[in-house]
Protein backbone atom coordinates (compact mmCIF):
# COMPACT_ATOMS: atom_id res chain seq x y z
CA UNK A 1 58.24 13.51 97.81
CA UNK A 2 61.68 13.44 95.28
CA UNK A 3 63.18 16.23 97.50
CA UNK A 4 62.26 14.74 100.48
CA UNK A 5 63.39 11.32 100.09
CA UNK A 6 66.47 12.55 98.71
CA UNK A 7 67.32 15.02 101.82
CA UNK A 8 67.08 12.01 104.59
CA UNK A 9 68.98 9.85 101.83
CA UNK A 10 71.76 12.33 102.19
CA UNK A 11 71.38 11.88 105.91
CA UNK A 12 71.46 8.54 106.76
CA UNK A 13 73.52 6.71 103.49
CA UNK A 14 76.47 6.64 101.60
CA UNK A 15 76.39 5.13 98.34
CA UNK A 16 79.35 3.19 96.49
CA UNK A 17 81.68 4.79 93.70
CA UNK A 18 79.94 7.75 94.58
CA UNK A 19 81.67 11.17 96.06
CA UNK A 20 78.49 12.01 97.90
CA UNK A 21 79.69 16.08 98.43
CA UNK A 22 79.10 16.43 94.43
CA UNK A 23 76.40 13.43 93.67
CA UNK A 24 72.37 13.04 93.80
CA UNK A 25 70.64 9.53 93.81
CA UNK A 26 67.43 9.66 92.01
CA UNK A 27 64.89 8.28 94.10
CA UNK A 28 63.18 5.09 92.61
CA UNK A 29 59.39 3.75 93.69
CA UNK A 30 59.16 1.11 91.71
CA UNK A 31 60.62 -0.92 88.12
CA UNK A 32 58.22 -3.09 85.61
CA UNK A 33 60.43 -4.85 82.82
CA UNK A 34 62.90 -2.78 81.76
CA UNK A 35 61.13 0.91 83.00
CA UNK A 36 62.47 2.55 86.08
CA UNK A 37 59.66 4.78 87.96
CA UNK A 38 61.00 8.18 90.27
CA UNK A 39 59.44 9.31 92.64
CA UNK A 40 58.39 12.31 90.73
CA UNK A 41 56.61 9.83 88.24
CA UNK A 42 59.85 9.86 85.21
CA UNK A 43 60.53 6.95 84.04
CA UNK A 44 63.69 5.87 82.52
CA UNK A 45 64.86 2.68 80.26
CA UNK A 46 67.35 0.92 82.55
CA UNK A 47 69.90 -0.14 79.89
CA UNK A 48 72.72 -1.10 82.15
CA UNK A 49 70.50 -3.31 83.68
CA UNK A 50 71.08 -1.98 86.98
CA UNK A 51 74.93 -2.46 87.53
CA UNK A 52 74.51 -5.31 84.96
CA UNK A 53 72.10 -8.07 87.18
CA UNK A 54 68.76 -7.83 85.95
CA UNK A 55 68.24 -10.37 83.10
CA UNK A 56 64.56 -10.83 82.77
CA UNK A 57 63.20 -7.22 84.19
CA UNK A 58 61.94 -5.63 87.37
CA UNK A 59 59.30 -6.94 89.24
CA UNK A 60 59.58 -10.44 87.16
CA UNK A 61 56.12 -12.08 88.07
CA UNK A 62 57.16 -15.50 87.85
CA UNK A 63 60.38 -14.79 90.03
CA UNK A 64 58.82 -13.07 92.81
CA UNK A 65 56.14 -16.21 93.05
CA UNK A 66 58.85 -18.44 93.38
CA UNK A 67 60.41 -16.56 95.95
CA UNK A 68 57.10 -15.84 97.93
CA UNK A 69 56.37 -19.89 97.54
CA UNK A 70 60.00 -20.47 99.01
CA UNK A 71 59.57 -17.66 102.03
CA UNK A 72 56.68 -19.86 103.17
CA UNK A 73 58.58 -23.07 103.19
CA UNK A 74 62.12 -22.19 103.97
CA UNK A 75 63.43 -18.71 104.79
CA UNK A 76 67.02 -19.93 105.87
CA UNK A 77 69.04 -23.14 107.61
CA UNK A 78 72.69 -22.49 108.31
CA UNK A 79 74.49 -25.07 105.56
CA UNK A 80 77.36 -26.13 108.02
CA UNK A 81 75.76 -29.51 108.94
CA UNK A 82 72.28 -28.79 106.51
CA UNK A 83 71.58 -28.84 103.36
CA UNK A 84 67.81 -28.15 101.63
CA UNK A 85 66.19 -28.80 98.17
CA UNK A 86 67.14 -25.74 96.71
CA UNK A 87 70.31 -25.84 96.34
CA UNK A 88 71.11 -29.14 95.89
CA UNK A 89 68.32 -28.40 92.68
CA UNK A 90 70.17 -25.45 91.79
CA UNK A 91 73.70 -27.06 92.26
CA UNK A 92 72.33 -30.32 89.49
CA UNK A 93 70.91 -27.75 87.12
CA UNK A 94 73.71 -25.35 86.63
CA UNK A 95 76.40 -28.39 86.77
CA UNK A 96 74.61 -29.84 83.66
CA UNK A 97 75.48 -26.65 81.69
CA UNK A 98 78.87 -25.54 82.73
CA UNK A 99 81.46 -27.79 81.38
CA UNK A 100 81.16 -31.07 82.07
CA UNK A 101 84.76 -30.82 83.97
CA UNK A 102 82.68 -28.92 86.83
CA UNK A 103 81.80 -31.04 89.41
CA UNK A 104 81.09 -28.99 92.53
CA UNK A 105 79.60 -25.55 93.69
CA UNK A 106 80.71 -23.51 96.74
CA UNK A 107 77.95 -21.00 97.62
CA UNK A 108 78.19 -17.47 98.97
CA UNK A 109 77.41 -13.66 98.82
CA UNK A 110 78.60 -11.66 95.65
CA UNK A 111 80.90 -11.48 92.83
CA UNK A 112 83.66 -10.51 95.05
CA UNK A 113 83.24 -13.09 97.70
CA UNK A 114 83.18 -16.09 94.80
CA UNK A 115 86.36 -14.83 93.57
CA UNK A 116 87.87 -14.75 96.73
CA UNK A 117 86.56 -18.20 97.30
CA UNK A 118 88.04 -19.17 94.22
CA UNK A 119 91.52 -17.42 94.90
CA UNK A 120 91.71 -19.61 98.33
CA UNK A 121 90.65 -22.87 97.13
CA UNK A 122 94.00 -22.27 94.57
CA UNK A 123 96.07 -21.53 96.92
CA UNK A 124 95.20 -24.01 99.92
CA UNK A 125 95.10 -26.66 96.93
CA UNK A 126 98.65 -26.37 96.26
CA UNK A 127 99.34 -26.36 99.90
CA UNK A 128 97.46 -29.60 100.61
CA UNK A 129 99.76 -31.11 97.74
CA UNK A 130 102.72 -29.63 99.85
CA UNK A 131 103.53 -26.37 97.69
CA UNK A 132 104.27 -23.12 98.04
CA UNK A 133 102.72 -20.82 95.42
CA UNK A 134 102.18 -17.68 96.12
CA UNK A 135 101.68 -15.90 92.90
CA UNK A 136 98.31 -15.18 91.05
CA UNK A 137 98.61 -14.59 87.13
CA UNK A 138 95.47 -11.79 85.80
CA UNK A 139 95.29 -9.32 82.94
CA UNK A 140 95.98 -5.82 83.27
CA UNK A 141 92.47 -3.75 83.49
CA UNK A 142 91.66 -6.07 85.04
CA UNK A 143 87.92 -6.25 87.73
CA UNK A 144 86.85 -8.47 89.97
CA UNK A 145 85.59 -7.02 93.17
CA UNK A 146 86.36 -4.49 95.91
CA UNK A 147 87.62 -7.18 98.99
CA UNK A 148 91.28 -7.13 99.13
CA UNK A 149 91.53 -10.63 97.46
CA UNK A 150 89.71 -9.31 94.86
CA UNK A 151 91.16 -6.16 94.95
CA UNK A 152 94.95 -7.58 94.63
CA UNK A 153 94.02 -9.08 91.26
CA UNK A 154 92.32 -6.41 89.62
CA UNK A 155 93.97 -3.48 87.78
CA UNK A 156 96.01 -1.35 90.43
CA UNK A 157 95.33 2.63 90.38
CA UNK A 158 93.75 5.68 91.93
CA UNK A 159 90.61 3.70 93.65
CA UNK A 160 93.48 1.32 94.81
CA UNK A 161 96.04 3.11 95.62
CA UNK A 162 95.35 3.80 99.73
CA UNK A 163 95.38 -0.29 99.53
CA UNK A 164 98.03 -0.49 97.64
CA UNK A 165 100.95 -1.57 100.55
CA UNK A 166 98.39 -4.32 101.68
CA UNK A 167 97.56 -6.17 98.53
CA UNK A 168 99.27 -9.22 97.88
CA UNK A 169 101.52 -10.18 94.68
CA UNK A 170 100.55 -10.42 91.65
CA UNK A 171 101.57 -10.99 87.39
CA UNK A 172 99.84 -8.64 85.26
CA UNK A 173 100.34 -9.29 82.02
CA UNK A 174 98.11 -8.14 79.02
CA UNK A 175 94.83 -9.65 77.09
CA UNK A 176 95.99 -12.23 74.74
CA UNK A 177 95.92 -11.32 70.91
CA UNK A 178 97.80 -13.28 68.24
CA UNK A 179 100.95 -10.66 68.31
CA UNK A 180 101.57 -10.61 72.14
CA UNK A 181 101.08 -14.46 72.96
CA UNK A 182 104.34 -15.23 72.85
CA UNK A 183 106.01 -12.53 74.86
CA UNK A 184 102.64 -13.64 77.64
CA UNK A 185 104.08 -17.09 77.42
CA UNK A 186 107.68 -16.47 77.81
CA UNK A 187 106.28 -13.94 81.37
CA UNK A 188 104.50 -17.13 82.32
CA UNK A 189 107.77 -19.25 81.98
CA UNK A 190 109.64 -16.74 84.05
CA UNK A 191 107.54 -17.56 87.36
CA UNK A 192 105.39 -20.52 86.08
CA UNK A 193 106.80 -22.63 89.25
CA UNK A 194 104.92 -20.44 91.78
CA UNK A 195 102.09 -19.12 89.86
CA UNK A 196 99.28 -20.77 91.92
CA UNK A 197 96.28 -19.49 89.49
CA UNK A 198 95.78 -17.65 86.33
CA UNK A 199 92.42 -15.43 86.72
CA UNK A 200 90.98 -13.90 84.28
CA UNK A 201 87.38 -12.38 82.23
CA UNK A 202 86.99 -14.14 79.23
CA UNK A 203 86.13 -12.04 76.50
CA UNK A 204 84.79 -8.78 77.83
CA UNK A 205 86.51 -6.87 80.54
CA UNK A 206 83.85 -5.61 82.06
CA UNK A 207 84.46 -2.45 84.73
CA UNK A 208 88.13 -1.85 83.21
CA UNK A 209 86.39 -0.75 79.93
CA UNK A 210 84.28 -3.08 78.44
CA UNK A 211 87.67 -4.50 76.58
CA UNK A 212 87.42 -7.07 74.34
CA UNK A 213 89.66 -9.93 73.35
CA UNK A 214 89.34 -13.13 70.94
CA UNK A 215 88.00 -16.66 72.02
CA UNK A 216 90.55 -18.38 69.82
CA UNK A 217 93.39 -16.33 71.93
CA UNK A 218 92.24 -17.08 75.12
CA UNK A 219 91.76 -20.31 74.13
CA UNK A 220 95.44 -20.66 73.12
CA UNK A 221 96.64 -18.84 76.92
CA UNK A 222 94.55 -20.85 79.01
CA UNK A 223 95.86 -23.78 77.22
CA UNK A 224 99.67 -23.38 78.11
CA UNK A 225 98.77 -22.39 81.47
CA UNK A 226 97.59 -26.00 81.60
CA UNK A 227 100.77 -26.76 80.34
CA UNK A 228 102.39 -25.60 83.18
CA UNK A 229 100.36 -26.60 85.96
CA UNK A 230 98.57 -23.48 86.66
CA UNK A 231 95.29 -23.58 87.80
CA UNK A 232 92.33 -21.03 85.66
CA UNK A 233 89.80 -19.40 87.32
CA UNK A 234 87.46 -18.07 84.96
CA UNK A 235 85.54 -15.11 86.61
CA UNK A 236 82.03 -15.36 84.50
CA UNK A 237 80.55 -12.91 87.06
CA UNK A 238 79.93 -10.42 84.50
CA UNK A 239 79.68 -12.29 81.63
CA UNK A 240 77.41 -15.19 82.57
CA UNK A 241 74.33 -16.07 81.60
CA UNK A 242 73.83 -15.30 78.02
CA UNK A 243 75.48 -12.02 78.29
CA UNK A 244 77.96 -12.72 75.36
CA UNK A 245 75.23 -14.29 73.17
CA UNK A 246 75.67 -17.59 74.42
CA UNK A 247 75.38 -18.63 78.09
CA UNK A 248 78.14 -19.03 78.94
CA UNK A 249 81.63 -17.32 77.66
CA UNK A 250 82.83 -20.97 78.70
CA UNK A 251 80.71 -22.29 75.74
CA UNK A 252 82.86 -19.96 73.08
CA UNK A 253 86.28 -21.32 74.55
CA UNK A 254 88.45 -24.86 73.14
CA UNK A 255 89.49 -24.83 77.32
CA UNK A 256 87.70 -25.69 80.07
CA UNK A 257 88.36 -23.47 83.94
CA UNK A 258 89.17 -25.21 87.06
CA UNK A 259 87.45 -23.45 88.88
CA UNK A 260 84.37 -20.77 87.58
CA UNK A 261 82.68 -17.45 89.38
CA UNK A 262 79.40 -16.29 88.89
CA UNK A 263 76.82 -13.41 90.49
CA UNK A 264 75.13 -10.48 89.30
CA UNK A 265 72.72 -12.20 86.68
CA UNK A 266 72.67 -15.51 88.60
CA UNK A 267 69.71 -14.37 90.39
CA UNK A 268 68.09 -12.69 87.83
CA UNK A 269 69.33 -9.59 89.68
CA UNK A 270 66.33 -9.90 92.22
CA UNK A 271 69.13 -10.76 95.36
CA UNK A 272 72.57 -11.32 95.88
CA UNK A 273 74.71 -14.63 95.74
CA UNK A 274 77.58 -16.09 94.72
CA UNK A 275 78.95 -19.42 93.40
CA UNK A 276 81.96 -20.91 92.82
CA UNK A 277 82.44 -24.56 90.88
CA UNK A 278 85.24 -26.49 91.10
CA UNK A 279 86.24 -29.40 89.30
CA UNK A 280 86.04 -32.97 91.03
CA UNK A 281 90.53 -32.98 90.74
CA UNK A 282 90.45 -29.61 93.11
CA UNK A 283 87.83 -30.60 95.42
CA UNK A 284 89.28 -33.75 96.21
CA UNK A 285 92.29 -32.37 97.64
CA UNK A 286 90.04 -31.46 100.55
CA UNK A 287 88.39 -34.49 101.07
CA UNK A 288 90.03 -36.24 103.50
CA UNK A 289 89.69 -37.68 107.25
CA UNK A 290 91.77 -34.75 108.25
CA UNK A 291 89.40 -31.92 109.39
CA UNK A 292 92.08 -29.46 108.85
CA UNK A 293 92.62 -29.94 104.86
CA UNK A 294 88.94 -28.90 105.23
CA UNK A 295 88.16 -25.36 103.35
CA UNK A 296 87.54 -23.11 105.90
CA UNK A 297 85.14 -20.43 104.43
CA UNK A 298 81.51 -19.46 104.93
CA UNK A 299 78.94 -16.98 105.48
CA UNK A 300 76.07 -16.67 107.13
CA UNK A 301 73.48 -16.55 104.27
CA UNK A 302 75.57 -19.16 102.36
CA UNK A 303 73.59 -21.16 99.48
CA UNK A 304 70.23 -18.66 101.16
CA UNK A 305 67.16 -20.92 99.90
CA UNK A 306 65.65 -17.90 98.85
CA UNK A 307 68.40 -16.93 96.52
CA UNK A 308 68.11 -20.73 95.55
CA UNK A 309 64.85 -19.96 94.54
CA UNK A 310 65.26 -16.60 92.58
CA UNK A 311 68.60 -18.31 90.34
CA UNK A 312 66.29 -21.72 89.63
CA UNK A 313 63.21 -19.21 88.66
CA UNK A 314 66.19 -16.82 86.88
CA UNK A 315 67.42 -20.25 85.09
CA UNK A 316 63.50 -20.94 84.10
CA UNK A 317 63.46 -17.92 82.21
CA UNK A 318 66.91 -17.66 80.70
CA UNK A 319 66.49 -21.33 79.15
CA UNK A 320 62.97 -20.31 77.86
CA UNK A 321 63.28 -20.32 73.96
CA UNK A 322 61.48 -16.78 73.77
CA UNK A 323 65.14 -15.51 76.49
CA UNK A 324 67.17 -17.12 74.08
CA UNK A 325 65.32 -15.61 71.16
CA UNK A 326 65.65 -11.87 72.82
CA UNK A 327 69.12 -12.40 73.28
CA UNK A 328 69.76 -12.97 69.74
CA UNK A 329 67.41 -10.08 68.51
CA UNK A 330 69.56 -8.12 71.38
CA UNK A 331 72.33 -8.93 69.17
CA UNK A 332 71.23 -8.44 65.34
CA UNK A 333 69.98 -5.16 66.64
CA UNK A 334 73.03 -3.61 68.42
CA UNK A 335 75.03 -4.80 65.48
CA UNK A 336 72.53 -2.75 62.64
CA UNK A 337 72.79 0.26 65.40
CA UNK A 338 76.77 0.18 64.86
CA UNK A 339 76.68 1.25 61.41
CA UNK A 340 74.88 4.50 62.76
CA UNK A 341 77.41 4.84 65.16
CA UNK A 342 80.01 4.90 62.57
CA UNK A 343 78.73 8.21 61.28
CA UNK A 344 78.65 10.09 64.39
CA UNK A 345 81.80 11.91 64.71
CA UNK A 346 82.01 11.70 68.35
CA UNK A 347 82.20 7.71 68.26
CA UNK A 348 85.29 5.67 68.42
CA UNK A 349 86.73 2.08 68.98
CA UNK A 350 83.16 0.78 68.84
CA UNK A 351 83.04 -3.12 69.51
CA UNK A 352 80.16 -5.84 70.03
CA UNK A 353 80.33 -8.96 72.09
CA UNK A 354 77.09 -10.37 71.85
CA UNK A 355 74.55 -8.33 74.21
CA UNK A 356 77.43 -5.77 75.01
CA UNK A 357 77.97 -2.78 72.46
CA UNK A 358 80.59 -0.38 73.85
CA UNK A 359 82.54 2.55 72.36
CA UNK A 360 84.48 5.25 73.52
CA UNK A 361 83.63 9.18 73.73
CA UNK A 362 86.23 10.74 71.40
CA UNK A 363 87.39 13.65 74.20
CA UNK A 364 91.20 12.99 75.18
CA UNK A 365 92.03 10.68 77.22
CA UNK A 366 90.00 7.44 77.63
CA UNK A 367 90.13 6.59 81.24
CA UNK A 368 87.20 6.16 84.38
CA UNK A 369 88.10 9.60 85.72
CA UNK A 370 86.87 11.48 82.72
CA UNK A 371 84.95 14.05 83.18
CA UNK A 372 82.84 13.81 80.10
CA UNK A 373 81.16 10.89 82.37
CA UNK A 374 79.35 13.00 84.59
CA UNK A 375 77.78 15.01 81.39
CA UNK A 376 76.57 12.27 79.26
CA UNK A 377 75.36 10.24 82.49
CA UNK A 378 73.05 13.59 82.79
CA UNK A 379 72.17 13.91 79.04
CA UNK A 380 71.16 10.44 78.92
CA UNK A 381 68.86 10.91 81.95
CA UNK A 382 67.14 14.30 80.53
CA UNK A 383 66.38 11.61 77.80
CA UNK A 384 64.63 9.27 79.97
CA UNK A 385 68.12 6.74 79.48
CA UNK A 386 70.44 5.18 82.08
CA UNK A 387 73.34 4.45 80.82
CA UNK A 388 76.00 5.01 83.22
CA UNK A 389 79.21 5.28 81.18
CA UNK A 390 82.67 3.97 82.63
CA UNK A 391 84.60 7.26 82.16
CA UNK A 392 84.42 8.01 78.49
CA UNK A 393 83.15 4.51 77.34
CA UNK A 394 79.65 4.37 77.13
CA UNK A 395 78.04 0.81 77.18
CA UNK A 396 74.46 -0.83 76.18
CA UNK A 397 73.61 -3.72 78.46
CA UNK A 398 69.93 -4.32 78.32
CA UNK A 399 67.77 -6.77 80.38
CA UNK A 400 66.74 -9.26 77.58
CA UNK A 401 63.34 -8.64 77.85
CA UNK A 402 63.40 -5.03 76.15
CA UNK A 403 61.29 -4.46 73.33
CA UNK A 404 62.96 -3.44 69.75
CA UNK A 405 61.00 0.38 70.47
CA UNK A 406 62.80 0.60 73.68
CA UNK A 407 65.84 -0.42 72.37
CA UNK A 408 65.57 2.18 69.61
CA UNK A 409 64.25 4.93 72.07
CA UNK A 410 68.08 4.11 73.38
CA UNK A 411 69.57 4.35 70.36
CA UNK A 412 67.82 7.94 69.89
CA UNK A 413 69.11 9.22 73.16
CA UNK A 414 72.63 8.24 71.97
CA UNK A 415 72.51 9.71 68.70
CA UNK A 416 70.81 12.96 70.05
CA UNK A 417 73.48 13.44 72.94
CA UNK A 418 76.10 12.96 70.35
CA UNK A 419 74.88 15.21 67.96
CA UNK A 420 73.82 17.76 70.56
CA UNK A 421 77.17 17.67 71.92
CA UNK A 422 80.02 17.48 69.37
């Protein structure tokens, strides 16, 4: 069956980030907690948690019931015109822990469409106030989706550059640290006039490297872009829900967003959606008896009651005192496991941000194109591991209900991989 499934694979799909001349895709039956099953029978710790969206496990129990209860009721209602008990539930819940500037929620599809949500809603704001700004401010290394909205803010380069003529203008300036935030500021007072947004990940940049940068800095940048009347859009996509040990990166910061972006874990990785919140300043610059300072964006499985039902089953779990328990243990754990890492000789530039332990594979150059990624993604797999490394940095992101033996069985595989190949 694992051959066969993967020849008509190779027939009919083609899979992202993926050069599919050079690539296989490991057929998988089925998942239970944190355990991957092939179709040959292997079974493999998922400790990315499958492209960082499964919080609670595969095949949570008490998710899919919530989800089956919800197909029976309400499958889907187009939300121009309707609204339904889901996500106005969902909406209240998540409002009453995001800062308590947060007022409203835009619903749609994925990490990239809530950004690009989030980018327009800037833009058309300063336009309804009779401005032109037509800059957007981000950090260099930058991720936050593959549309070209989301594209034109993240860090320009090879998987860009046949896009590159087409994106739209933007400041890149660096991650804040105590030595550069004066040279940031004095870039921001350059073009601070028609800067319409300053977008950012706070504390971990996720798909640019798993880069890491101080809340007390941010703190301080998002503060004078206040100062200056630029709006923040804080791009929690990644980050979100307890992945930086507390659940929300927003609860480590002395600033509050405008506007906020979350996905991936939001559903407890079971389907996809997308939210954007707003504060109640932003979104009343569309409300108004003129239909055309409206915001003009949808799509067709906007604010899905289904999806409603996974992220309000997710939220069950994540606010559950045994989730928030994990997540610490998560935590104590990877931080004992980086004094082993400090012996390997392979190891480098290791850093922690609460669920998220990262270092680099000491070969050259550190950069996404390495091709020490295709050999450890391998080795870890022999060793019954994912963990998909972003060229030379390899990353633990575990769903939080993995057990202290499977996080050592990871730990293992690491250590053995190094040691095997240095």
């Amino acid at each position: 069956m694992f051959d066969e499934l993967i020849a008509r694979d190779r027939a009919v799909n083609w899979h992202p980030y993926s050069q599919m001349k050079t690539s296989q895709h490991i057929p998988i039956l089925s998942g239970k907690g944190v355990q991957l099953y092939d179709a040959d029978g292997n079974s493999y710790i998922d400790a990315v948690s499958s492209w960082w969206v499964t919080l609670h496990g595969h095949a949570h129990p008490y998710i899919a019931q919530k989800v089956f209860e919800q197909l029976q009721r309400l499958e889907q209602v187009i939300f121009a015109g309707f609204t339904h008990q889901p996500a106005i539930e969902l909406s209240e819940r998540l409002l009453a822990l995001l800062p308590v500037n947060q007022q409203k929620i835009f619903y749609s599809d994925n990490g990239s469409t809530a950004v690009e949500v989030a980018l327009k809603m800037c833009i058309q704001y300063a336009y309804q106030h009779g401005r032109k700004k037509n800059k957007i401010l981000a950090f260099k290394n930058g991720y936050h989706g593959d549309t070209f909205g989301a594209m034109s803010v993240s860090e320009r380069g090879l998987w860009t550059a046949p896009f590159q003529d087409l994106l739209f203008e933007v400041i890149f300036i660096d991650a804040p640290h105590s030595s550069n935030l004066r040279e940031i500021f004095q870039t921001i007072d350059q073009h601070a006039d028609d800067i319409a947004c300053f977008i950012y990940e706070p504390l971990v940049q996720g798909a640019g490297g798993m880069l890491m940068h101080q809340a007390a800095d941010l703190s301080a940048l998002m503060a004078y872009c206040k100062s200056k009347g630029i709006l923040l859009i804080q791009d929690e996509v990644f980050v979100g829900f307890g992945r930086t040990g507390t659940l929300f990166a927003a609860n480590q910061l002395a600033e509050s967003p405008d506007i906020m972006c979350f996905s991936k874990g939001l559903t407890g990785g079971t389907m996809p959606m997308g939210i954007t919140s707003c504060t109640e300043e932003l979104y009343q610059a569309f409300y108004s008896d003129e239909k055309m300072k409206a915001f003009f964006h949808g799509h067709s499985f906007t604010a899905s009651p289904i999806a409603c039902a996974a992220s309000l089953a997710s939220l069950d779990l994540l606010l559950q005192q045994d989730t928030l328990d994990a997540i610490q243990r998560i935590i104590r754990s990877h931080n004992d496991f980086t004094k082993e890492l400090n012996t390997l000789d392979v190891v480098q530039n290791i850093r922690q941000c609460g669920t998220i332990l990262a270092f680099d594979w000491k070969i050259g150059e550190t950069s996404y194109f390495n091709k020490i990624q295709e050999q450890l993604y391998a080795a870890f797999l022999a060793e019954g591991v994912i963990l998909r490394p972003l060229g030379n940095t390899v990353y633990i992101l575990p769903p939080y209900c993995i057990s202290d033996q499977e996080l050592q069985e990871v730990y293992q595989a690491i250590k053995k991989v190094a040691n095997s190949m240095y």
